[in-house]
Protein backbone atom coordinates (compact mmCIF):
# COMPACT_ATOMS: atom_id res chain seq x y z
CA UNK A 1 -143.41 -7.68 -10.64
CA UNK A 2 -140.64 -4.96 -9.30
CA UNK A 3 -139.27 -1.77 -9.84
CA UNK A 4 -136.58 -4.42 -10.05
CA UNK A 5 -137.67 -6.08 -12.79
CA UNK A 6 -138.29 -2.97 -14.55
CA UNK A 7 -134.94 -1.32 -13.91
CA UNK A 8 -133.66 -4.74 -15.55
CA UNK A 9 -135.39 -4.24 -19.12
CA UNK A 10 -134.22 -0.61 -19.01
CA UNK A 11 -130.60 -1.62 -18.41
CA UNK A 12 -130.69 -4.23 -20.79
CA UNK A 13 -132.28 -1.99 -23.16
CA UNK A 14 -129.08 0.74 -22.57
CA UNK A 15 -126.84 -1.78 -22.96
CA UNK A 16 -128.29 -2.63 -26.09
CA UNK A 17 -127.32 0.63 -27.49
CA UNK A 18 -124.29 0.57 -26.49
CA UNK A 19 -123.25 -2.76 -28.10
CA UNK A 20 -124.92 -1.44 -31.71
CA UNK A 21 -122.23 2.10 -31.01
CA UNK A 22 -119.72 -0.75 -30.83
CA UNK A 23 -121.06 -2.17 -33.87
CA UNK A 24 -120.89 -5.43 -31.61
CA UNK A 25 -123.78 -6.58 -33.56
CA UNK A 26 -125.97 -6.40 -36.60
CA UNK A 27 -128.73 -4.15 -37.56
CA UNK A 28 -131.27 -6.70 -37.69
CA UNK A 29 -130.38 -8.42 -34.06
CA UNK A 30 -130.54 -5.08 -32.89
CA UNK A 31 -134.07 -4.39 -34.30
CA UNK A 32 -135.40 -7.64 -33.54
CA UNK A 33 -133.79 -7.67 -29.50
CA UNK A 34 -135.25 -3.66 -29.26
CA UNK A 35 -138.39 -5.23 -29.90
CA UNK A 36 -138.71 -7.89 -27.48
CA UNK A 37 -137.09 -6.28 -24.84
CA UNK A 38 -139.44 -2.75 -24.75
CA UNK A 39 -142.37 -5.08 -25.29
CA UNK A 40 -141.70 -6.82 -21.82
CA UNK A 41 -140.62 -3.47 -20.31
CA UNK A 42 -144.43 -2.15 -21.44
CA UNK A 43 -145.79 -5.65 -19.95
CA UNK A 44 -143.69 -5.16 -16.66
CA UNK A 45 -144.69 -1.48 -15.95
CA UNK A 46 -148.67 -2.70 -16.57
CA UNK A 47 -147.94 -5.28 -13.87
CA UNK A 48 -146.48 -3.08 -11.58
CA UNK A 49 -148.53 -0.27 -11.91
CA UNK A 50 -151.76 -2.68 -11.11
CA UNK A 51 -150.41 -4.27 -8.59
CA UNK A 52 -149.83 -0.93 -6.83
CA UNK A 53 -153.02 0.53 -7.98
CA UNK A 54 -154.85 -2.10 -6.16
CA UNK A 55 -157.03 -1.19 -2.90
CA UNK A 56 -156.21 -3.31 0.34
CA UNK A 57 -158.77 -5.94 0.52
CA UNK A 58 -159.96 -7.80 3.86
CA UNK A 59 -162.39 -10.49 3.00
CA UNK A 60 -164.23 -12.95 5.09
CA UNK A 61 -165.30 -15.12 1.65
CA UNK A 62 -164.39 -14.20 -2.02
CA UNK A 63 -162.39 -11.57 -3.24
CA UNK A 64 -161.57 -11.13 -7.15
CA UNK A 65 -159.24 -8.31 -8.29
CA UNK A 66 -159.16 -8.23 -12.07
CA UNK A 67 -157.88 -5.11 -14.74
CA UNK A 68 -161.73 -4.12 -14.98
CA UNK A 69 -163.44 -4.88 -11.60
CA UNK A 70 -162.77 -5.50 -7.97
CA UNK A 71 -165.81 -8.38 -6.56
CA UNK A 72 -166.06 -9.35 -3.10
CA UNK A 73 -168.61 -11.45 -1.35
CA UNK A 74 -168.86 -11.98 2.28
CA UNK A 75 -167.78 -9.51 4.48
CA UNK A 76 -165.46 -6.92 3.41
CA UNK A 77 -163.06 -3.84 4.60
CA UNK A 78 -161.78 -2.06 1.27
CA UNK A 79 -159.74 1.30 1.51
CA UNK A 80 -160.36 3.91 -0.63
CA UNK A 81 -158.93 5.81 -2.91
CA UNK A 82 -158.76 5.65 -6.90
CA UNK A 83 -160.04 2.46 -7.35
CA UNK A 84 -160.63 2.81 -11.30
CA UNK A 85 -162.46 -0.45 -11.88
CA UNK A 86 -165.88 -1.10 -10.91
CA UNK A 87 -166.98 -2.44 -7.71
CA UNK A 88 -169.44 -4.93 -6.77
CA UNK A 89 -170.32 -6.07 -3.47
CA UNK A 90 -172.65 -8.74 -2.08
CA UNK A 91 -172.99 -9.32 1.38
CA UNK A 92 -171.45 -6.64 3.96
CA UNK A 93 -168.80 -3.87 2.57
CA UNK A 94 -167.22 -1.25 4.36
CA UNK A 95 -165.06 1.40 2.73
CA UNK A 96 -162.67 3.45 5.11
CA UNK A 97 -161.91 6.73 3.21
CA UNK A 98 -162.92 8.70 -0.15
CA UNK A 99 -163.15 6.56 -3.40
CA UNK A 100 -163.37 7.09 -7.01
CA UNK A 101 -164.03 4.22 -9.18
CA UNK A 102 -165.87 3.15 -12.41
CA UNK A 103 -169.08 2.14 -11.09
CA UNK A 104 -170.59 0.51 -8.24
CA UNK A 105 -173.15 -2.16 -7.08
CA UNK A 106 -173.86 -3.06 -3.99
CA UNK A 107 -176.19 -5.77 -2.63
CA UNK A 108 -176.48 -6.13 1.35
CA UNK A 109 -175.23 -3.49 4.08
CA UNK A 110 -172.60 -1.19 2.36
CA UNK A 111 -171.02 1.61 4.79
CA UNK A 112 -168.80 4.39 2.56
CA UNK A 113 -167.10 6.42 5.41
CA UNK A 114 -165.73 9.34 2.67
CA UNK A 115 -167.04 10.71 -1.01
CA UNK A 116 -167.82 8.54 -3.64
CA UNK A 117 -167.12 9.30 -6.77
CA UNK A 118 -168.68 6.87 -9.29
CA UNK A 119 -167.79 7.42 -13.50
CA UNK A 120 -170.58 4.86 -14.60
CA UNK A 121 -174.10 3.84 -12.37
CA UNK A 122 -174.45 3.20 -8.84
CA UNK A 123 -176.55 0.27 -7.99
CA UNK A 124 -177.99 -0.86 -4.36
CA UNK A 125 -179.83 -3.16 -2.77
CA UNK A 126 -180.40 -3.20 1.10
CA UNK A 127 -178.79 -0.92 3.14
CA UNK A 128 -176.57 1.58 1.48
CA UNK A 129 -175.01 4.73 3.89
CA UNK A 130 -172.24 7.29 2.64
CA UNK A 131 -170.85 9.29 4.90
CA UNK A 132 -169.68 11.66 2.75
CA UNK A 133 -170.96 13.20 -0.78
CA UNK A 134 -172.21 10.90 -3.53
CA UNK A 135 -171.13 11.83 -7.10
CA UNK A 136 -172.46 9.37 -10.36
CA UNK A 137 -171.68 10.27 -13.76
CA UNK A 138 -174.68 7.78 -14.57
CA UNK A 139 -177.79 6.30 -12.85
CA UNK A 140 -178.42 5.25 -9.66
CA UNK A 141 -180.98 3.01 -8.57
CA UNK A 142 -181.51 2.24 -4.30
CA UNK A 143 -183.91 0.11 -3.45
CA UNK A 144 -184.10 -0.72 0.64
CA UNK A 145 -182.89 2.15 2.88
CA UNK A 146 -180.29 4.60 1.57
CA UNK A 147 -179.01 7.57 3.98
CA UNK A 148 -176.11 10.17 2.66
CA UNK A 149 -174.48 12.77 4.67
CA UNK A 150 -173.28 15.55 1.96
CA UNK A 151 -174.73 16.18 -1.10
CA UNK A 152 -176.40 13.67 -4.11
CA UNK A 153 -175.36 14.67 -7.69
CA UNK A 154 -176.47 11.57 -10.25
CA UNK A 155 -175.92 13.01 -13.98
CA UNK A 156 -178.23 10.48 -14.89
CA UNK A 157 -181.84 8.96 -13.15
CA UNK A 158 -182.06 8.66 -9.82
CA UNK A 159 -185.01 5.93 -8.74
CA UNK A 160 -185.44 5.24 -4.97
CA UNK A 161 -187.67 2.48 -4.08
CA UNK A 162 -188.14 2.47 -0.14
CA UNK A 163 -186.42 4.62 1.92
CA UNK A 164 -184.04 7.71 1.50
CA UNK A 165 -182.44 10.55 3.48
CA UNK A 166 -179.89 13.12 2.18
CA UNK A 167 -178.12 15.39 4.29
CA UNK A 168 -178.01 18.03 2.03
CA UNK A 169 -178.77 18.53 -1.83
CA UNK A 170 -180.05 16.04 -4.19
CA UNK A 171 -179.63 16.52 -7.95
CA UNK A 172 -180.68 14.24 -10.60
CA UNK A 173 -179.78 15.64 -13.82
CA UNK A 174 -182.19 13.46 -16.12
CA UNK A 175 -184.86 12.86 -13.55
CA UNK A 176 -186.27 11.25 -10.40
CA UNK A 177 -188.45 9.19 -9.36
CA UNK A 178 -188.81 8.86 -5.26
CA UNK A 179 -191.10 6.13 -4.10
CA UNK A 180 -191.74 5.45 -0.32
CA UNK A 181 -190.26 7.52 2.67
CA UNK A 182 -188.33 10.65 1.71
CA UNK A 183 -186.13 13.47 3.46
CA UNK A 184 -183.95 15.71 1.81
CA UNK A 185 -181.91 18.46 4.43
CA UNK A 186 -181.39 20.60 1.34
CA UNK A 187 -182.64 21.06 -2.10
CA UNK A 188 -184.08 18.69 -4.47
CA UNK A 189 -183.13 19.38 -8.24
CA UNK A 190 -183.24 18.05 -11.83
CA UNK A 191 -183.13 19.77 -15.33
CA UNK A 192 -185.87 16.85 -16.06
CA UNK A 193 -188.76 15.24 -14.66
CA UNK A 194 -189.48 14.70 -10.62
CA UNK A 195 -191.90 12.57 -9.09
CA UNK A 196 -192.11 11.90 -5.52
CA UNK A 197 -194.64 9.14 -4.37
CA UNK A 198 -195.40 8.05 -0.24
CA UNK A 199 -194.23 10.33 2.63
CA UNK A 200 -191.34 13.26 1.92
CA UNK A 201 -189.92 15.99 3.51
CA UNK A 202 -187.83 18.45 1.82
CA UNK A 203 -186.64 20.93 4.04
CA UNK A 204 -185.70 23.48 1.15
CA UNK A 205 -186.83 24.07 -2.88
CA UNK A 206 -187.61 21.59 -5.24
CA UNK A 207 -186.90 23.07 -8.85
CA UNK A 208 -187.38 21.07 -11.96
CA UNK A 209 -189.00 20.71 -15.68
CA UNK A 210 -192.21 18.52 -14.17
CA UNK A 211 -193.04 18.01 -10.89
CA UNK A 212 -195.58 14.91 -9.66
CA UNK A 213 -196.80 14.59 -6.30
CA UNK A 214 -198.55 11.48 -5.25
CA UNK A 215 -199.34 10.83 -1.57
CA UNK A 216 -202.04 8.46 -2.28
CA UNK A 217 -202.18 5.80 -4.35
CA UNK A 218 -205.45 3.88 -3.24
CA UNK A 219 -209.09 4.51 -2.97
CA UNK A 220 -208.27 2.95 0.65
CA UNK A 221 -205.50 5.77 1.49
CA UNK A 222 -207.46 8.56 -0.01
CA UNK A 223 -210.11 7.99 2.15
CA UNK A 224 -208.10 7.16 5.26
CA UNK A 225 -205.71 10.14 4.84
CA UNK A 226 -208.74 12.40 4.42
CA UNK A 227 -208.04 13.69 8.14
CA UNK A 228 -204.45 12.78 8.63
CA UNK A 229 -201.45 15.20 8.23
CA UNK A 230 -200.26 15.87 4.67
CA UNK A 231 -197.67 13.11 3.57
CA UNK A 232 -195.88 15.55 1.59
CA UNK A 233 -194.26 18.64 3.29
CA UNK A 234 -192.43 20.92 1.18
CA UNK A 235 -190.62 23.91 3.03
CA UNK A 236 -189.39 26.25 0.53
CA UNK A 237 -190.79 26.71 -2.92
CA UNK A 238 -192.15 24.63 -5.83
CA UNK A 239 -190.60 25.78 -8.76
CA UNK A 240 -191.48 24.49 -11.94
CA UNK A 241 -190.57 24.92 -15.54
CA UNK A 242 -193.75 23.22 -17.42
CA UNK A 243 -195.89 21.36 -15.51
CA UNK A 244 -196.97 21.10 -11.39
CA UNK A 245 -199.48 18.17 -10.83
CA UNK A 246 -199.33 17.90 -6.83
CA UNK A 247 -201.82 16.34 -4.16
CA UNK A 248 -201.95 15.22 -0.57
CA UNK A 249 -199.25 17.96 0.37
CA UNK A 250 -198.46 21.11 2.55
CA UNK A 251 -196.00 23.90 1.02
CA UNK A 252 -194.86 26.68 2.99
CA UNK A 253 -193.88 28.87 0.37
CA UNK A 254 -194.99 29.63 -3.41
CA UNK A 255 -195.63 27.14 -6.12
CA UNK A 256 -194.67 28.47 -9.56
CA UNK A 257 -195.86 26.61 -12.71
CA UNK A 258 -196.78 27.00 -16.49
CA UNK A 259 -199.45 24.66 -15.48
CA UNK A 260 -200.32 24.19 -11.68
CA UNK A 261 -203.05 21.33 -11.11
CA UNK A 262 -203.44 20.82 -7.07
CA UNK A 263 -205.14 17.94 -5.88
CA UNK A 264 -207.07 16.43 -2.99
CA UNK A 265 -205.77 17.44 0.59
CA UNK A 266 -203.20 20.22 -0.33
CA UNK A 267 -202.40 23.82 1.27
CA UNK A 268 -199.76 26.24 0.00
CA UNK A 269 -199.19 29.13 2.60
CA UNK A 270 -197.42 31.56 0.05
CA UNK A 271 -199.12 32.18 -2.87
CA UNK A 272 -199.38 30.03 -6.56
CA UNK A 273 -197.85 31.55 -9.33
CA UNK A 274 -199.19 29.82 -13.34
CA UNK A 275 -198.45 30.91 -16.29
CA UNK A 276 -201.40 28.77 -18.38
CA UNK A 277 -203.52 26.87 -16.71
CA UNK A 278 -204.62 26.57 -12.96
CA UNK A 279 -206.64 23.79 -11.53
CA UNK A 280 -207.97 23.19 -8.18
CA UNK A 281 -209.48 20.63 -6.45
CA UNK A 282 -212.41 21.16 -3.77
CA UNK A 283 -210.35 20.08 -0.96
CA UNK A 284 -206.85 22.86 -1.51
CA UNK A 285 -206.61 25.05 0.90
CA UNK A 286 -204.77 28.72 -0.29
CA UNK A 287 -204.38 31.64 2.31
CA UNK A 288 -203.34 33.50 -0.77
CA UNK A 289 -205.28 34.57 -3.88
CA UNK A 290 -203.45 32.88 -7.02
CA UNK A 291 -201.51 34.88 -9.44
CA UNK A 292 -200.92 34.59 -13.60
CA UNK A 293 -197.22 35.78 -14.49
CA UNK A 294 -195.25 35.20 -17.69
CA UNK A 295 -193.08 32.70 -18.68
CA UNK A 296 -189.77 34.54 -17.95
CA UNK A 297 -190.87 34.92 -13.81
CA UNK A 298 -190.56 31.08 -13.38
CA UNK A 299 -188.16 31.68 -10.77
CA UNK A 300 -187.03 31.66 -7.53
């Protein structure tokens, strides 16, 4: 389909008009050719307007383009763009500039040289790297290695199973769940629940409702780890809303909790702020005598 084709319905359409002026024909030919000729100007503009809509594709394998979703498998260049249709790639993917689409899955190496902008999850297996910020109105789920440059905001749960670096700021609005190697340039944030298992570093604050910390997992690690570094390094402040349950890792600032339990193997250089509750294990190590504050001071 054309602007050509379009221009035709909306000529015929005029000329239509003009023939009923005329009173070249009856009321109910008039009615009945009105009809069918706006019904395949509607079907002709939906035509056009996907056809131009739709991203340029390169594909060494499959490629399906549909109203709804845009699959490739094999190796694939896609440009960016408003792509508003889901995307789902197996195999390798590489898109060239910004995109914004409905949602996005990805298993293999994917390469995103802009934003993304996702309006339902974000799904990945393998390799996964954005060069740009990542934006999901939903989940998003990585499991492999996943590296961003800007900032991470997922409205919904973000689970990482393996390994993860963000150049700046990660927010997960509902919750997160980080399990394996972890480095965050920025902040790490959620309104919910955060819990960070393996090796992390998070070079600024992480603020949240809960906050678990578990650098071991095994009788095997606790005792091997006894000696080693801390797996967990935290370089700003632990801020938490309700609970901090933390263990195996080294803060350079304050942690701030309703209820602070520190486990095994952990030193905080500022000082820990609770409101309820403080626990400690035989093994923390504080250069600063704890303090009890209200409610309303759990802040930065």
């Amino acid at each position: 389909m054309s602007q050509d084709d379009i221009r035709m319905y909306e000529e015929l359409l005029q000329l239509l008009e003009e023939r009923r002026k005329k009173e070249e024909i009856d009321e109910s030919s008039f009615i009945e050719l009105k009809e069918r000729y706006t019904e395949k100007l509607e079907k002709t503009k939906e035509a056009f307007k996907f056809q131009e809509d739709a991203p340029t594709v390169r594909v060494a394998g499959e490629k399906i383009l549909t109203q709804d979703a845009l699959t490739v498998s094999g190796a694939a260049t896609i440009t960016g763009g408003k792509i508003m249709r889901d995307i789902r790639i197996s195999g390798s993917g590489r898109i060239t500039s910004a995109v914004e689409c409905n949602s996005l899955r990805c298993s293999g190496v994917v390469k995103a040289l802009g934003d993304i902008i996702a309006h339902g999850e974000v799904k990945c297996s393998g390799s996964f790297k954005c060069e740009g910020n990542l934006h999901g109105d939903g989940n998003a789920t990585f499991s492999g290695s996943a590296k961003t440059a800007g900032e991470v905001v997922i409205q919904g749960n973000l689970t990482i199973s393996g390994s993860y670096r963000s150049g700046k700021n990660t927010q997960a609005v509902t919750g997160a769940s980080l399990i394996g190697s972890t480095t965050i340039e920025g902040n790490l944030l959620s309104e919910n629940s955060i819990k960070i298992g393996g090796k992390a570093r998070i070079r600024k604050n992480i603020l949240c409702e809960n906050i678990l910390i578990e650098g071991r997992r095994t009788v095997f690690e606790s005792w091997f780890f006894r000696r080693q570094k801390k797996l967990v390094h935290v370089e700003g402040n632990i801020i938490a809303q309700k609970d901090v349950d933390v263990q195996d890792v080294h803060v350079r600032k304050n942690i701030k909790g309703r209820t602070v339990k520190l486990g095994p193997n952990t030193q905080v250089e500022g000082k820990v702020y609770y409101v309820e509750d403080l626990f400690l294990s035989k093994s923390v190590k504080l250069l600063k005598e704890p303090v009890k504050i209200k409610q309303e001071d759990l802040k930065l």
